[in-house]
Protein backbone atom coordinates (compact mmCIF):
# COMPACT_ATOMS: atom_id res chain seq x y z
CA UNK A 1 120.56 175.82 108.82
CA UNK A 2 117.20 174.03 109.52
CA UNK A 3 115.17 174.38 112.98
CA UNK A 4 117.04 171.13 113.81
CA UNK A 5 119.98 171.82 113.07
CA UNK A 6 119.63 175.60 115.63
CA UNK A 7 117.96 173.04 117.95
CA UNK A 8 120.72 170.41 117.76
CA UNK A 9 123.61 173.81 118.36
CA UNK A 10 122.08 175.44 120.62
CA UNK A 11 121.51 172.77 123.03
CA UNK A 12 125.32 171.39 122.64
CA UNK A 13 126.68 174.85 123.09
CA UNK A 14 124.38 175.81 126.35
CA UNK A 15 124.73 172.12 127.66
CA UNK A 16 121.18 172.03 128.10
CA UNK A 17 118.72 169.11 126.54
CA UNK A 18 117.08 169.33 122.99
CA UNK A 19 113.95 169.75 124.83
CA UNK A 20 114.66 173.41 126.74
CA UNK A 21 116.83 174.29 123.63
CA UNK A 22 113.57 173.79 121.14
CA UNK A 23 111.48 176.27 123.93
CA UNK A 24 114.54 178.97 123.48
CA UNK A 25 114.51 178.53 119.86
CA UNK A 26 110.71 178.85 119.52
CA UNK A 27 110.78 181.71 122.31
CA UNK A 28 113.29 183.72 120.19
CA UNK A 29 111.36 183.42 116.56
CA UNK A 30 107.83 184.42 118.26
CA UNK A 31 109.13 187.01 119.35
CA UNK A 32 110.93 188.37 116.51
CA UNK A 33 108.33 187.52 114.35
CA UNK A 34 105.94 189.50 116.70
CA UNK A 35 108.12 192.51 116.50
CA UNK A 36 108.72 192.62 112.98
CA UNK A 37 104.15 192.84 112.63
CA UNK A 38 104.93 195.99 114.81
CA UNK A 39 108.45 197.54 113.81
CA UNK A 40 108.21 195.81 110.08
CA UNK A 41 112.43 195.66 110.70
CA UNK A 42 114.82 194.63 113.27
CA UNK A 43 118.47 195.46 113.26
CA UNK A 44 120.88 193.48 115.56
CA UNK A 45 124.55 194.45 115.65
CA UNK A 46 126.94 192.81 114.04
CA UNK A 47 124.58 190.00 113.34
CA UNK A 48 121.73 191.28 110.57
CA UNK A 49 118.67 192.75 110.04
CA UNK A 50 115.31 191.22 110.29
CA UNK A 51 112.29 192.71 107.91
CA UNK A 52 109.22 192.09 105.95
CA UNK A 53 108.42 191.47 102.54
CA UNK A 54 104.97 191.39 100.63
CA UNK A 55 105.13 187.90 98.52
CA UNK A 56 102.68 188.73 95.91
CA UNK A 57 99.53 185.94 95.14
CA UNK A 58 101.45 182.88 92.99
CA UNK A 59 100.64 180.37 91.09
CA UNK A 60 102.76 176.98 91.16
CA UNK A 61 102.30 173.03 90.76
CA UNK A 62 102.38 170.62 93.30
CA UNK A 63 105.00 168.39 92.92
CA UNK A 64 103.08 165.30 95.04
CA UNK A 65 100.34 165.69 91.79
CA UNK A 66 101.17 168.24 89.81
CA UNK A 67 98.16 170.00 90.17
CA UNK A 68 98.29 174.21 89.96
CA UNK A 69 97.70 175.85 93.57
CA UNK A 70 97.26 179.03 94.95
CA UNK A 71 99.64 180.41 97.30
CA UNK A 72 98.06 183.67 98.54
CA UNK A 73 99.74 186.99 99.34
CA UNK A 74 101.34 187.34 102.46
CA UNK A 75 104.16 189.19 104.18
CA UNK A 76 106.87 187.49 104.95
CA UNK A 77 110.09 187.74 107.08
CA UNK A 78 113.31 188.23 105.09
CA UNK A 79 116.68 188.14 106.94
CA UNK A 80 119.97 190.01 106.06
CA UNK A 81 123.20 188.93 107.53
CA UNK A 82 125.12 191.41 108.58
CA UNK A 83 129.66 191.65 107.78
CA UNK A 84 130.49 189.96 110.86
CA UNK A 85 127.93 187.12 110.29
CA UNK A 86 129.01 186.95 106.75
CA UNK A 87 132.56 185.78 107.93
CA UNK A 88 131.59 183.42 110.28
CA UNK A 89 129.58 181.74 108.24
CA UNK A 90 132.27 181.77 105.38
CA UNK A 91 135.21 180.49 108.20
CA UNK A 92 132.95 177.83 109.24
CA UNK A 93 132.60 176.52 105.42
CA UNK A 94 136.52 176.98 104.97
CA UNK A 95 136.61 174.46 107.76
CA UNK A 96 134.60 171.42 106.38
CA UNK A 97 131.14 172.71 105.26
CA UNK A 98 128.17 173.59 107.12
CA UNK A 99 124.17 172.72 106.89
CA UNK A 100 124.07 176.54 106.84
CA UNK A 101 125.96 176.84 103.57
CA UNK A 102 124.61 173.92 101.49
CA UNK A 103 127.62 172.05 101.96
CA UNK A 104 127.97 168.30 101.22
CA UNK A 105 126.69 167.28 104.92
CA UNK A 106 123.09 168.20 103.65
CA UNK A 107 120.60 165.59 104.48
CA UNK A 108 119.20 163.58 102.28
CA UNK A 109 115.33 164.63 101.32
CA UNK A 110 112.75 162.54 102.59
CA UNK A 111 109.99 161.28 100.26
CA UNK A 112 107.06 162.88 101.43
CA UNK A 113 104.30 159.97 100.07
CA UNK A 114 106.28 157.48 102.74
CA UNK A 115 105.48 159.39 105.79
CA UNK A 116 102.17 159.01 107.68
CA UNK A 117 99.18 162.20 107.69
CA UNK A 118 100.20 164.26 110.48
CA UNK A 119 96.95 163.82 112.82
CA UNK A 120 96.10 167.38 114.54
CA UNK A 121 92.90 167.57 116.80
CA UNK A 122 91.44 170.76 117.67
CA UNK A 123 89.84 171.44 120.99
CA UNK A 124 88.57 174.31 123.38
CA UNK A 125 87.89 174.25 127.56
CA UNK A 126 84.35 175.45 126.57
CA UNK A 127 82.35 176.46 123.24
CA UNK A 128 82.26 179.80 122.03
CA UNK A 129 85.69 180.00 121.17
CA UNK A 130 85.62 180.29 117.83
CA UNK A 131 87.21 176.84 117.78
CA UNK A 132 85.82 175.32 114.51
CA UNK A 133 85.65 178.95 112.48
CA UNK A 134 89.55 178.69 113.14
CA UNK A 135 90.04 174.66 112.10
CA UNK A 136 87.98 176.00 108.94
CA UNK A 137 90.14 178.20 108.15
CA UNK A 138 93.45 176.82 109.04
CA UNK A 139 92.78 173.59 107.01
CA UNK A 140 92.13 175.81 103.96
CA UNK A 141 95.70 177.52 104.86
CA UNK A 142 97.02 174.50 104.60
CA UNK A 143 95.58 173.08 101.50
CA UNK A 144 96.76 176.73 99.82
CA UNK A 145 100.29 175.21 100.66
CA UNK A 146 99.94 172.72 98.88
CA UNK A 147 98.83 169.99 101.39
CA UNK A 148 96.07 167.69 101.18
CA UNK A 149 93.45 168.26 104.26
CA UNK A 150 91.01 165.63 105.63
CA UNK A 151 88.83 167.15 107.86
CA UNK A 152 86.92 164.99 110.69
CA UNK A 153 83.53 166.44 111.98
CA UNK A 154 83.83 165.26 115.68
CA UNK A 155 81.75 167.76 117.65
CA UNK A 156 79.26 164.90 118.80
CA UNK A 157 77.07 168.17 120.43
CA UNK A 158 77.02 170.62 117.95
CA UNK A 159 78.71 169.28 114.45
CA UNK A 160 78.57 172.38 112.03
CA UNK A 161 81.12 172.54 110.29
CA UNK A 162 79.51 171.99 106.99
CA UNK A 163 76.68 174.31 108.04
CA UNK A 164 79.97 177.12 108.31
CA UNK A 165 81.21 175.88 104.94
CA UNK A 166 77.59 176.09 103.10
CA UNK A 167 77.91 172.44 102.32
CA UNK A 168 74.92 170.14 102.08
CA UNK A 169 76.01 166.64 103.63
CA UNK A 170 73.50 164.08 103.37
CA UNK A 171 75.27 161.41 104.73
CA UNK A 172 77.41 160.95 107.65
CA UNK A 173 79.83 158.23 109.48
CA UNK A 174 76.58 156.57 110.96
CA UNK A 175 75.69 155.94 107.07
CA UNK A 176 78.57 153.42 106.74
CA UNK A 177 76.67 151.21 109.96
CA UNK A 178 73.34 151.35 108.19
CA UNK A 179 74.41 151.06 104.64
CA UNK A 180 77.18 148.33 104.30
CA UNK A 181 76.83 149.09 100.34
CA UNK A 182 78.22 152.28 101.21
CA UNK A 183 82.13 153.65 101.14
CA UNK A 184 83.49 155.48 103.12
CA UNK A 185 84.33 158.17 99.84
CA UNK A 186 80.52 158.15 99.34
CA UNK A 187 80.22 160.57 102.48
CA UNK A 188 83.29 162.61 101.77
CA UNK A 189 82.15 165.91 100.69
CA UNK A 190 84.36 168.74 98.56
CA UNK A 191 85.39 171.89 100.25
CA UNK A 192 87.07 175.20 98.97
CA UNK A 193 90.63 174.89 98.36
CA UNK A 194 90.33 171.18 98.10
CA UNK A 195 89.78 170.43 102.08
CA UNK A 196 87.79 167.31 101.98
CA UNK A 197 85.39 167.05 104.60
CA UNK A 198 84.19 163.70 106.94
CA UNK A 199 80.70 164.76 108.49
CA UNK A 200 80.75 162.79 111.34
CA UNK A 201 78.48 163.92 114.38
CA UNK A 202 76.62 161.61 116.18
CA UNK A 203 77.36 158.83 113.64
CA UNK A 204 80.87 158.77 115.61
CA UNK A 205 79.03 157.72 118.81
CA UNK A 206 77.64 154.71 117.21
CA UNK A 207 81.20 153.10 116.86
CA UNK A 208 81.53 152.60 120.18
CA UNK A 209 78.64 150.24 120.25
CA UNK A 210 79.42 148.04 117.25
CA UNK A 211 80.36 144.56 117.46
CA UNK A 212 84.30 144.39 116.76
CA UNK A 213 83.95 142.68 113.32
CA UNK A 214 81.86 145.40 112.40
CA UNK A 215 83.96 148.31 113.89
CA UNK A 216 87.43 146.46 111.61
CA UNK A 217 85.09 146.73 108.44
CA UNK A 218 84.26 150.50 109.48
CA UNK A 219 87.69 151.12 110.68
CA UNK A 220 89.29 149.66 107.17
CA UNK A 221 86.91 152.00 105.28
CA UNK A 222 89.50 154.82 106.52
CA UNK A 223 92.64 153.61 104.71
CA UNK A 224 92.10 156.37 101.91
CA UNK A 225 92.58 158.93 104.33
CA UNK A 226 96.03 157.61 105.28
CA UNK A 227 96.97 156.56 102.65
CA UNK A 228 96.21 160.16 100.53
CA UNK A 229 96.50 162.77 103.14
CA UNK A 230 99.17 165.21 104.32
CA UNK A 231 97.15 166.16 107.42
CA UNK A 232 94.02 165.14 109.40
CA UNK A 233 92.56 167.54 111.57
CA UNK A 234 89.90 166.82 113.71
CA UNK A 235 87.21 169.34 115.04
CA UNK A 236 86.59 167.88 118.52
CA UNK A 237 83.74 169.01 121.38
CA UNK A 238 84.48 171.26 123.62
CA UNK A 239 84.54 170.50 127.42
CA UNK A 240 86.53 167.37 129.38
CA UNK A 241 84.07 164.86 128.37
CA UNK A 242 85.65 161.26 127.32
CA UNK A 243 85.31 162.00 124.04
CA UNK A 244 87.05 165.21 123.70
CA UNK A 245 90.05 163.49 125.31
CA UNK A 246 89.87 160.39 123.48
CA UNK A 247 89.77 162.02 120.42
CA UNK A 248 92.50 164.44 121.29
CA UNK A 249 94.69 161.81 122.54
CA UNK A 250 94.04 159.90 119.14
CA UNK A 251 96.16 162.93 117.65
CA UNK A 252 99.88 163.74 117.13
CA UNK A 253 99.34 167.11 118.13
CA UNK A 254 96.71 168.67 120.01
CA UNK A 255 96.07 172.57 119.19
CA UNK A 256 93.79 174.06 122.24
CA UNK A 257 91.97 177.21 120.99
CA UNK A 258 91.16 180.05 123.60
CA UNK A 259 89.94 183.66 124.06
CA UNK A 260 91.26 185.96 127.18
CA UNK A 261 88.24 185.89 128.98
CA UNK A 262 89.38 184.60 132.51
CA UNK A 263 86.46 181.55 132.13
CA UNK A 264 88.46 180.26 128.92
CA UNK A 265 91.32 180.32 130.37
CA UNK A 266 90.58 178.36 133.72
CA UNK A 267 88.15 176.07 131.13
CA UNK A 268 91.87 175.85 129.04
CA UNK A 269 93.89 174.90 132.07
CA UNK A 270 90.97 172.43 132.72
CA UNK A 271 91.48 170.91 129.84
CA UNK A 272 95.02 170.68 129.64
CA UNK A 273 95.05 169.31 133.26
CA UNK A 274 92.88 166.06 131.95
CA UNK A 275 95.26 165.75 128.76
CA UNK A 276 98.71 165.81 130.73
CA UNK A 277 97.32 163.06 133.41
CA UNK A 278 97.85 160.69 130.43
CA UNK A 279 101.38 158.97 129.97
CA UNK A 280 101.37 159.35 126.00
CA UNK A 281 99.70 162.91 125.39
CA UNK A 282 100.78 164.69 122.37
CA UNK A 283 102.13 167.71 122.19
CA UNK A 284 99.82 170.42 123.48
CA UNK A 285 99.72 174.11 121.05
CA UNK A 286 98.01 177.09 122.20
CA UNK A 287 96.30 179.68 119.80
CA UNK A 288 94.78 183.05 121.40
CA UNK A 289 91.44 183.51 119.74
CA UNK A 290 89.84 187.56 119.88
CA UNK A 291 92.77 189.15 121.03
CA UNK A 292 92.96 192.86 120.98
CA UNK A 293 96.54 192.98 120.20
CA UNK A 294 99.85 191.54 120.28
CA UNK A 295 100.26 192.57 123.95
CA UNK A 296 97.42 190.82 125.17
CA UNK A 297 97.56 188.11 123.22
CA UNK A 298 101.49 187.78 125.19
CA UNK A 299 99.65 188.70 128.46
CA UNK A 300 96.93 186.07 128.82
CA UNK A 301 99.65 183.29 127.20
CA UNK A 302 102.41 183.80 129.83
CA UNK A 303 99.14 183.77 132.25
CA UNK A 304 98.15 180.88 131.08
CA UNK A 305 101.55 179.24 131.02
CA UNK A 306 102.71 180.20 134.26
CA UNK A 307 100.40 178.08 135.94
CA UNK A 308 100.37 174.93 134.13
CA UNK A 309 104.51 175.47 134.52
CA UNK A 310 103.71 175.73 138.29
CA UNK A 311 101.28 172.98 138.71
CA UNK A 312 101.49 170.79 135.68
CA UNK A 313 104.96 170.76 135.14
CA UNK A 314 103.89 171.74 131.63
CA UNK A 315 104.54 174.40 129.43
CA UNK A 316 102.24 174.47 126.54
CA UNK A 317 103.91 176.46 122.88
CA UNK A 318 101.86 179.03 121.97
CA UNK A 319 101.81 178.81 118.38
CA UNK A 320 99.83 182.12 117.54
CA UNK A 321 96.95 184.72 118.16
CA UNK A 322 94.09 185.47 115.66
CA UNK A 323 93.04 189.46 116.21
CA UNK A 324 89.43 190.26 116.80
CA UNK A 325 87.85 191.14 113.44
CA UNK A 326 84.85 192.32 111.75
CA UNK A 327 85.60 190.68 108.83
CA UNK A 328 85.06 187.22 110.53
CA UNK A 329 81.59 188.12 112.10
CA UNK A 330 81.07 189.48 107.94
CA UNK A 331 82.24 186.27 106.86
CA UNK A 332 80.39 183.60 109.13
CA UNK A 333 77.23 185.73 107.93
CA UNK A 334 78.02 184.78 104.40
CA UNK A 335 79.10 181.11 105.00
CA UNK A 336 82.24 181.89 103.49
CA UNK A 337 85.75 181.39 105.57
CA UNK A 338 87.46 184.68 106.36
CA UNK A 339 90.59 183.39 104.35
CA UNK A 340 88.70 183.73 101.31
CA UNK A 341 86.04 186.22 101.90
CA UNK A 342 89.05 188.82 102.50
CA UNK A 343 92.63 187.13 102.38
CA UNK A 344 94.32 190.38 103.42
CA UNK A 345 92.29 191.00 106.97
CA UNK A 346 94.32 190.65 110.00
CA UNK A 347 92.87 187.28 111.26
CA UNK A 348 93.18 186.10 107.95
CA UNK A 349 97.10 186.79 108.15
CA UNK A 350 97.30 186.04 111.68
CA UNK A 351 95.54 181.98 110.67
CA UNK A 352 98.13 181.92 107.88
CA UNK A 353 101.06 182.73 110.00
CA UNK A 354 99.86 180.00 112.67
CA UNK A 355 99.20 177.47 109.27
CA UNK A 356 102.84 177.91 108.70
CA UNK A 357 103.59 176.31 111.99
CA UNK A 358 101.43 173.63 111.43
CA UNK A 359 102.52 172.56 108.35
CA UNK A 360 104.34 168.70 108.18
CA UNK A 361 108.00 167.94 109.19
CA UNK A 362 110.12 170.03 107.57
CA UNK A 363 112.38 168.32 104.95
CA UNK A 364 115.40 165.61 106.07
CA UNK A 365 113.83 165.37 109.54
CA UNK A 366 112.37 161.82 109.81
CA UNK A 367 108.85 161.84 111.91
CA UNK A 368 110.04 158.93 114.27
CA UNK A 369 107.99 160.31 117.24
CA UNK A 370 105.13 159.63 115.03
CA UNK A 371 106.27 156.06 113.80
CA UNK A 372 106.62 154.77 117.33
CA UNK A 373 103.29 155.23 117.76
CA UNK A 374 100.20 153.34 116.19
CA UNK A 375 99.27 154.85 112.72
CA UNK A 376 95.74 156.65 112.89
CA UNK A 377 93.80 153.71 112.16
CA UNK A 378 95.36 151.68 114.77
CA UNK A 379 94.34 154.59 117.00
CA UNK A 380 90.58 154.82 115.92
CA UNK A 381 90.33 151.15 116.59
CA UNK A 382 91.91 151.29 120.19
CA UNK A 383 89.37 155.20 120.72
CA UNK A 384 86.32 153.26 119.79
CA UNK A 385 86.78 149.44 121.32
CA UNK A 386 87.74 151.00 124.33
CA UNK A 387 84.47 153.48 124.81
């Protein structure tokens, strides 16, 4: 059975909407998944057994361009079903098939080249977050899946993420306005695992002051990026200055990265507060940055949630934590992301985990949230002619 498909049941057997019945679903599989990092097994009666398996390092081939990737080590949940489940299930399939069973009701796969780049923008209430160390990283989770990652440089204060990757950029966004000889795959630069990275920086500000013919020509320059990638993420400021929010709001998800210091989290609320005033705000992720542990990464989430549920009306999912970690301060020091400099440390596991969460629409569900909406360019255009 697929998350729709538990979504979809749960909310016709409870009577409650698809919305509230997503929020139980998600509730329930954090926390299991949360357990089983403590208990590594969880038995419910009559029902099955939850536990965790080490999936060694593999090797397989893309099958958008059958290209070899790596698909690191990692453990993963497994999940027994116990007798009683066993004949439900089976009872159900006497009666007509079932999702659950592989029947003939299965949905049809949707070809993934037809869908649009899922657009995530990452932000933070105030720097020091550890905000673009974890974008860094997550994008090069993702592209160890298999997915093609575009990353955006849109920090107009402090861009760094190539300094963080060791990269030497020499040219930027604000190339393409002085250099109309140039592409826009002339300032693409190569990371590890295949992320490709846009340095953007200051060169983004410039847009806004372009005439509109000239902002079109710049705009059009970005049709590679929709047309080739699985996922843009974009490394936004920090702060509730217009163009944090712009850019967020440009997004189909926005992922809001914060520590447990009481500062972040009123900065967090701050931020979230600006991004809910606006009528069509994406969905709004929260990842727990430095946490000591599982319990207070839980603590300062329902903390945080309880008040925008009280006074926003709002109830951000928390998608993940990332554990505090020499090995990142070891890594940052080296210019190497923690994913690769030791793929087995617990904030390395704890960004794959949250990659997992991140990745695209899972297969037979059809992105038509996303397709009501202008496509990214579209949204560029309307970000920068309306600065």
């Amino acid at each position: 059975m697929t998350k729709k498909e538990l979504v979809a049941s749960t909310a016709a057997k409870a009577g409650i909407s698809k919305t509230a019945a997503k929020r139980v679903v998600d509730a329930t599989t954090t926390i299991i998944s949360e357990q089983l990092y403590q208990d590594n097994k969880i038995t419910l009666k009559d029902f099955g057994t939850f536990s965790l398996r080490q999936r060694p390092l593999r090797r397989v081939r893309n099958p958008q361009n059958q290209k070899m990737i790596t698909i690191p080590s990692a453990r993963i949940p497994v999940f027994k079903p116990g007798k009683r489940l066993k004949e439900t299930i089976k009872s159900t399939g006497d009666r007509g098939g079932s999702a659950m069973t592989g029947g003939k009701n299965k949905e049809p796969v949707a070809n993934p080249k037809s869908r649009p780049p899922k657009v995530i923008a990452v932000t933070s209430g105030k720097g020091g977050t550890g905000k673009t160390n974890f974008i860094i990283n997550t994008a090069i989770a993702l592209a160890q899946r298999g997915q093609k990652i575009y990353l955006i440089d849109a920090d107009l204060g402090t861009a760094n993420v190539d300094v963080l990757l060791g990269l030497n950029c020499k040219h930027t966004i604000n190339s393409l306005v002085e250099d109309k000889n140039m592409d826009l795959m002339d300032i693409i630069v190569d990371g590890p695992e295949g992320i490709r990275l846009l340095p953007g920086g200051s060169g983004l500000q410039s847009l806004a002051e372009l005439p509109k013919e000239e902002l079109t020509r710049i705009i059009g320059m970005f049709k590679p990026l929709e047309e080739h990638a699985d996922v843009i993420m974009i490394d936004t400021g920090s702060g509730i200055s217009r163009n944090v929010v712009e850019f967020a709001l440009a997004a189909d998800e926005i992922v809001v990265v914060i520590t447990p210091e009481p500062h972040s989290l009123s900065d967090a609320y701050a931020i979230i507060k600006v991004l809910s005033n606006n009528e069509l705000q994406p969905p709004i992720r929260l990842v727990f940055n430095l946490v000591e542990n599982i319990t207070e990464a839980r603590m300062v989430s329902s903390r945080l949630t309880d008040v925008t549920e009280r006074f926003l009306q709002l109830t951000p999912e928390t998608i993940g934590h990332i554990l505090k970690d020499d090995n990142v301060v070891k890594s940052v020091k080296q210019l190497r992301p923690f994913v690769l400099y030791n793929p087995l440390a617990p904030a390395s596991r704890c960004v794959v985990s949250i990659a997992e969460k991140l990745i695209p629409l899972p297969e037979g569900e059809k992105p038509a949230a996303r397709e009501e909406k202008k496509g990214f360019l579209g949204k560029l255009k309307t970000l920068f002619s309306s600065a």
